[in-house]
C-alpha atoms as a PDB file:
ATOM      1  CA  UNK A   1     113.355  20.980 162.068  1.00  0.00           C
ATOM      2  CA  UNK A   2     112.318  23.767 160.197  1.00  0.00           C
ATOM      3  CA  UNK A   3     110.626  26.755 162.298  1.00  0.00           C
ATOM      4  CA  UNK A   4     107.934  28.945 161.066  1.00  0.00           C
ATOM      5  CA  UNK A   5     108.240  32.436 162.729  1.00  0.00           C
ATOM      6  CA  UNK A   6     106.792  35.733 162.763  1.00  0.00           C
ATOM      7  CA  UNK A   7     107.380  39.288 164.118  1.00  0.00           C
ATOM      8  CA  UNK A   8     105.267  41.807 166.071  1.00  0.00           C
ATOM      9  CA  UNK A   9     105.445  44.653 167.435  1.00  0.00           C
ATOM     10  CA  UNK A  10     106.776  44.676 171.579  1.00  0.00           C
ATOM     11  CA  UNK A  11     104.241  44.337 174.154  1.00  0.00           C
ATOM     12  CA  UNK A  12     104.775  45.298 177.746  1.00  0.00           C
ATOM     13  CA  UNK A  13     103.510  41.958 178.011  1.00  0.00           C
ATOM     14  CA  UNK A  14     106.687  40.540 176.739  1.00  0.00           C
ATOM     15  CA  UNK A  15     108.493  42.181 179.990  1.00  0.00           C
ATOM     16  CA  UNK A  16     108.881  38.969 181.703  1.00  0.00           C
ATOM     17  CA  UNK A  17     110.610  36.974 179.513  1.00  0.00           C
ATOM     18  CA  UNK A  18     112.847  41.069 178.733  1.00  0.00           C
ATOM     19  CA  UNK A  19     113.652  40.730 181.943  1.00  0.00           C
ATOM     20  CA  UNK A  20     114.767  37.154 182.053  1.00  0.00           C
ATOM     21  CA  UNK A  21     117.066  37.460 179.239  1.00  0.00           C
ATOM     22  CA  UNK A  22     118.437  40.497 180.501  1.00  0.00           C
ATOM     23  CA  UNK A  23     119.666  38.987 183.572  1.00  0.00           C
ATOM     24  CA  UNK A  24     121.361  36.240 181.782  1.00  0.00           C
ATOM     25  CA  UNK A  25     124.964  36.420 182.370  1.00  0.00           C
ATOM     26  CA  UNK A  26     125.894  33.880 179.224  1.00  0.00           C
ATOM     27  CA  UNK A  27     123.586  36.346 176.968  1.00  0.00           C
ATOM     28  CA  UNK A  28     126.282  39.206 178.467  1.00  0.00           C
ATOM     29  CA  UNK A  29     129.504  37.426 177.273  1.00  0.00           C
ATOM     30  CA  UNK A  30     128.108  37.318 173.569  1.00  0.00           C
ATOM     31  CA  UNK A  31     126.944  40.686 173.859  1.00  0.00           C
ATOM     32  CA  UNK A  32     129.978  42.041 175.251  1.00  0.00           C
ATOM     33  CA  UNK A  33     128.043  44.428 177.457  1.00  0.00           C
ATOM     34  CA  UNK A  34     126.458  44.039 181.096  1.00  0.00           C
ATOM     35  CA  UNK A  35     123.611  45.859 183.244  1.00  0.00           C
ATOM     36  CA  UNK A  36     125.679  48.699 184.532  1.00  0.00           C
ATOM     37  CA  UNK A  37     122.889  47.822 187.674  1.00  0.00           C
ATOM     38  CA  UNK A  38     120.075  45.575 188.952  1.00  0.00           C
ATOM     39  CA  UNK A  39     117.485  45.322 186.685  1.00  0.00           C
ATOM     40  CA  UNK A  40     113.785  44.828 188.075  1.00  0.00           C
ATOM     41  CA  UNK A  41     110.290  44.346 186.440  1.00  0.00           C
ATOM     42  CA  UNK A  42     110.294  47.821 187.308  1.00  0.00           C
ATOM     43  CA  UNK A  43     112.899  49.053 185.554  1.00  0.00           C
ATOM     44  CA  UNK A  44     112.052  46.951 182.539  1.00  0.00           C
ATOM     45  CA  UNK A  45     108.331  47.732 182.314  1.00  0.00           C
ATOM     46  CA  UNK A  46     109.588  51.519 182.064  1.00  0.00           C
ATOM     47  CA  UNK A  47     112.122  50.396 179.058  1.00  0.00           C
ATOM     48  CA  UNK A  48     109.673  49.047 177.263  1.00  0.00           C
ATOM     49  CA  UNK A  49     107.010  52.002 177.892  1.00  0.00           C
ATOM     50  CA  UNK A  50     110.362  54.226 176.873  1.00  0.00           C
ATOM     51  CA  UNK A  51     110.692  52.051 173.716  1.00  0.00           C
ATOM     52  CA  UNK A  52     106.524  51.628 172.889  1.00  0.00           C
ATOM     53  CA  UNK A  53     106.728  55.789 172.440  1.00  0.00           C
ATOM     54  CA  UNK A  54     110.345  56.005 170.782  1.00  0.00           C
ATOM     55  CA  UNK A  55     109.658  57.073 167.166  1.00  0.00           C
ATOM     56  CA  UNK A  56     113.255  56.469 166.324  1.00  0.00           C
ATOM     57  CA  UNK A  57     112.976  52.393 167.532  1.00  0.00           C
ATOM     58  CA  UNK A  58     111.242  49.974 166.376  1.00  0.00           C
ATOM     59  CA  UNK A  59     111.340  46.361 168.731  1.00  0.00           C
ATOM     60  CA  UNK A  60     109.979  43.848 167.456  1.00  0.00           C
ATOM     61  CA  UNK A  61     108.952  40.270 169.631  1.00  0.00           C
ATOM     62  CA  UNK A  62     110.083  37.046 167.300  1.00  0.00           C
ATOM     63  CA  UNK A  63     107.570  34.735 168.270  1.00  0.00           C
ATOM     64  CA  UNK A  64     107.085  30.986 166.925  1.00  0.00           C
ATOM     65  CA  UNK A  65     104.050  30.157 165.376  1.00  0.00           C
ATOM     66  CA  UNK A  66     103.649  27.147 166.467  1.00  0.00           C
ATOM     67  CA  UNK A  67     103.470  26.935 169.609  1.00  0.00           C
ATOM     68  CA  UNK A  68     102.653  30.912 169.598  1.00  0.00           C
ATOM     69  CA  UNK A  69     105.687  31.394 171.521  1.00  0.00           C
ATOM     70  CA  UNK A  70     107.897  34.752 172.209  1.00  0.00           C
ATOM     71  CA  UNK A  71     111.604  33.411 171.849  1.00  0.00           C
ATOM     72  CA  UNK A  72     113.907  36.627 170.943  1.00  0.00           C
ATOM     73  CA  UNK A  73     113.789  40.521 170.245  1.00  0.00           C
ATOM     74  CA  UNK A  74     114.984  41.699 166.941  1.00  0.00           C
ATOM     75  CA  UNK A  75     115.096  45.897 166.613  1.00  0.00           C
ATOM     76  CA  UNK A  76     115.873  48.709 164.463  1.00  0.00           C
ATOM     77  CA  UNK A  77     117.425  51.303 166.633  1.00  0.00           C
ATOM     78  CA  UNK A  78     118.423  54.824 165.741  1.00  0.00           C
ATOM     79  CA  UNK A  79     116.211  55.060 163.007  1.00  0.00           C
ATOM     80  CA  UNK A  80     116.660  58.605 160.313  1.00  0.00           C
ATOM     81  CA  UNK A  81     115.489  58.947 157.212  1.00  0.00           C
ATOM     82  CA  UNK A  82     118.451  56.945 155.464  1.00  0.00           C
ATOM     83  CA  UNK A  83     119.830  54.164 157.824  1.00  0.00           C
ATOM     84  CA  UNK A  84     119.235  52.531 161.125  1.00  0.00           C
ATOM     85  CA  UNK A  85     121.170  49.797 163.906  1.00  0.00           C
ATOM     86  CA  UNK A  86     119.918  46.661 163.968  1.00  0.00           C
ATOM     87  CA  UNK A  87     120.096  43.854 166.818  1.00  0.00           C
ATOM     88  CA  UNK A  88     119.034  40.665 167.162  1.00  0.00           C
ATOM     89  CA  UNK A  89     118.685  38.070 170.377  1.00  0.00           C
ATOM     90  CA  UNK A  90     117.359  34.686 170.517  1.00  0.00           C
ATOM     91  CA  UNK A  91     116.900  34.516 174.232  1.00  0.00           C
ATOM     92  CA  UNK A  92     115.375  31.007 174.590  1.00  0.00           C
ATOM     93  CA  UNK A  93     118.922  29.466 174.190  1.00  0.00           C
ATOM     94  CA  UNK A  94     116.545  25.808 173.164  1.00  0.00           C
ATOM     95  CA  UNK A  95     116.202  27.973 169.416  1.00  0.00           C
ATOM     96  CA  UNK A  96     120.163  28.895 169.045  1.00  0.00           C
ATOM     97  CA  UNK A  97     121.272  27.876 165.776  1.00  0.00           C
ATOM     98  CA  UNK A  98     118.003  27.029 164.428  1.00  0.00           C
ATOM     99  CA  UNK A  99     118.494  29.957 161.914  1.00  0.00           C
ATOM    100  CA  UNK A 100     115.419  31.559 163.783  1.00  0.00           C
ATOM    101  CA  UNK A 101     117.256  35.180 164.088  1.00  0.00           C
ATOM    102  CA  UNK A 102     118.183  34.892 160.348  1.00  0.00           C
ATOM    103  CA  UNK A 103     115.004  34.517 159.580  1.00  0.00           C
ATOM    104  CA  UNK A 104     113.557  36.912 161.567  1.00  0.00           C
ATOM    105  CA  UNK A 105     116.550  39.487 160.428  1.00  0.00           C
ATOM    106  CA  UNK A 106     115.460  38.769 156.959  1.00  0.00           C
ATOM    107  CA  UNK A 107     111.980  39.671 158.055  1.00  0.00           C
ATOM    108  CA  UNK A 108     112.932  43.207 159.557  1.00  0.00           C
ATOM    109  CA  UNK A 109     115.129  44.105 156.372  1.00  0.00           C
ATOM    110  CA  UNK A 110     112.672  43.771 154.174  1.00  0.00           C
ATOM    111  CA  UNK A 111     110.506  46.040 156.330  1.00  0.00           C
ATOM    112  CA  UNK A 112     113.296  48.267 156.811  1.00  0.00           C
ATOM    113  CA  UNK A 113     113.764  48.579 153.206  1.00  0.00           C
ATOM    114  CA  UNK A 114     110.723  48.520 151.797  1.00  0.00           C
ATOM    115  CA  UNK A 115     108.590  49.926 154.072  1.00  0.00           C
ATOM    116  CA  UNK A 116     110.659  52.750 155.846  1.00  0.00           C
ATOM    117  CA  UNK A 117     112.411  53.390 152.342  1.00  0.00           C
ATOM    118  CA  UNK A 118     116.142  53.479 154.623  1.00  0.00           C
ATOM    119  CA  UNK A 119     119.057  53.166 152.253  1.00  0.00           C
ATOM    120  CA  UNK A 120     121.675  51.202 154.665  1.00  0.00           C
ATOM    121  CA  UNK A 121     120.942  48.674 158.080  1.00  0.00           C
ATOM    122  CA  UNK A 122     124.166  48.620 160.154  1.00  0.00           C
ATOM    123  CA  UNK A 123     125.039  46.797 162.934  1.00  0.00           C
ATOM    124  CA  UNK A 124     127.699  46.169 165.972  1.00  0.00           C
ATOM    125  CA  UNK A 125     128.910  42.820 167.020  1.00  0.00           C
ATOM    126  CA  UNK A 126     131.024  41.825 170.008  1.00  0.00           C
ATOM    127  CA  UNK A 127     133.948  40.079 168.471  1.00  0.00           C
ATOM    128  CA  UNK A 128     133.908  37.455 170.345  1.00  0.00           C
ATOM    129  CA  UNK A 129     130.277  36.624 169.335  1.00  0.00           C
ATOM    130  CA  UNK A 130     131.138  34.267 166.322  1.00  0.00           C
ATOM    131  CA  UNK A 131     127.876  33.044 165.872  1.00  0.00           C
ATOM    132  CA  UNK A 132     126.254  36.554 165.406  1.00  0.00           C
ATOM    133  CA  UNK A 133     129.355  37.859 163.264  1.00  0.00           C
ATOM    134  CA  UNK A 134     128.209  34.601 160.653  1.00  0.00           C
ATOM    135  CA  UNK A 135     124.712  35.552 160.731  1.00  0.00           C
ATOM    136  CA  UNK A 136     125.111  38.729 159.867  1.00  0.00           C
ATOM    137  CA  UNK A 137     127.309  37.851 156.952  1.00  0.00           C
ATOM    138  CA  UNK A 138     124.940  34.882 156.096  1.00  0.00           C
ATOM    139  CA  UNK A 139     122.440  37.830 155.737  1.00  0.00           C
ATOM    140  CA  UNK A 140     124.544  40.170 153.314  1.00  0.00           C
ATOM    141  CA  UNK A 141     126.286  42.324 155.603  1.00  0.00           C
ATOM    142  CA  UNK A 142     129.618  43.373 155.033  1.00  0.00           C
ATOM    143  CA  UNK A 143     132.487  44.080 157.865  1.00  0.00           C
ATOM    144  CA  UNK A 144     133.727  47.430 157.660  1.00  0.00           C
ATOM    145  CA  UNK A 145     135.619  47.804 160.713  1.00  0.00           C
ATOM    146  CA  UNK A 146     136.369  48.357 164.049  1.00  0.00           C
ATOM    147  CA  UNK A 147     133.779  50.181 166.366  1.00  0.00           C
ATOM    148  CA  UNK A 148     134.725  50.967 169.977  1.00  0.00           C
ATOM    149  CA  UNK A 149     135.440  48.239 172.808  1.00  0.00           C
ATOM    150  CA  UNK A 150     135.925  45.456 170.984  1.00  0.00           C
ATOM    151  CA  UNK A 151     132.850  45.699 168.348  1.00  0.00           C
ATOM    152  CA  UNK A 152     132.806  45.079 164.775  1.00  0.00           C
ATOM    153  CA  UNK A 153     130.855  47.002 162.342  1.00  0.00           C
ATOM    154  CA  UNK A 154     128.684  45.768 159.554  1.00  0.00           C
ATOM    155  CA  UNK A 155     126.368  47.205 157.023  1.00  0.00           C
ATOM    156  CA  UNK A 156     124.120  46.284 153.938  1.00  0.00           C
ATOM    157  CA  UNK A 157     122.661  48.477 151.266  1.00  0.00           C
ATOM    158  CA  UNK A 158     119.354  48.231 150.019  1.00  0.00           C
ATOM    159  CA  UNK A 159     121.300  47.503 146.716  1.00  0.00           C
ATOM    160  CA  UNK A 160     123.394  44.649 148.432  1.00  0.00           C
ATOM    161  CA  UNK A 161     119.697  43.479 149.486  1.00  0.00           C
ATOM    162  CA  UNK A 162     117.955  43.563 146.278  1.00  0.00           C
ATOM    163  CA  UNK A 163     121.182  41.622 144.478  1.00  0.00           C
ATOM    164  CA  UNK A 164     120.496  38.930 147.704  1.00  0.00           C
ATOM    165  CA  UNK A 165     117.130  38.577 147.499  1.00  0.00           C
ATOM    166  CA  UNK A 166     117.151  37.817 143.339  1.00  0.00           C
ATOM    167  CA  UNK A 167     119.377  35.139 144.154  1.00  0.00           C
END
């Protein structure tokens, strides 16, 4: 089946199924990190306030059209005036391998590209997290190392982009 998406903006609306995902210990082993402590609605309400004022985020809700249905996050963290990190989660685990996040990373390149005019998207991937580390290459980015604890890092160019796209 072939799944029509879109992305929006975060809502604090979208805490609930945040928090959810963020208690999910089989979402921790792919992401190779864990709540350092107890998350409530709380605590996530006030991330997402936090990240709804951030001018150096943008978090974006991947929803399904139809049904109109919030399914992942995918984000652009760190933002400058050249680069930024970008993550991805499918948190409804029903939409894993659906190539959902691909499409929805494709979605928040172009914007980061084209409409924030950054040079280079970058990105750190548990090892261990197969599935990501293919998506990510699926999607142009290259491995260039590495990072601390067990990450890999990745990057694409806006030139590696364009080539990708006229293909």
């Amino acid at each position: 089946m072939d799944y029509s998406i879109y992305i929006r903006p975060l809502l604090i609306s979208d805490a609930e199924n945040n928090l959810k995902w963020s208690i999910d210990p089989e979402l921790w082993k792919l992401t190779g990190e864990r709540p350092e402590k107890y998350i409530s609605m709380d605590l996530e309400v006030a991330w997402l306030s936090y990240v709804l004022r951030n001018t150096t985020d943008k978090c974006f809700a991947i929803c399904l059209n139809f049904p109109d249905h919030h399914i992942g996050n995918i984000e652009l963290t760190n933002i400058t005036d050249q680069e930024a990190q970008c993550n991805v989660l499918i948190g409804e685990k029903l939409f894993w391998g659906k190539g959902i996040a691909g499409k929805a990373l494709s979605l928040v390149s172009d914007y980061a590209f084209s409409y924030l005019k950054l040079k280079r998207l970058y990105t750190k991937i548990y090892s261990e997290n197969k599935p990501a580390l293919s998506l990510f290459k699926r999607c142009g980015f290259i491995a260039i190392g590495l990072a601390e604890n067990n990450f890999i890092k990745l990057t694409v160019d806006l030139e590696d982009h364009q080539v990708k796209l006229s293909h």
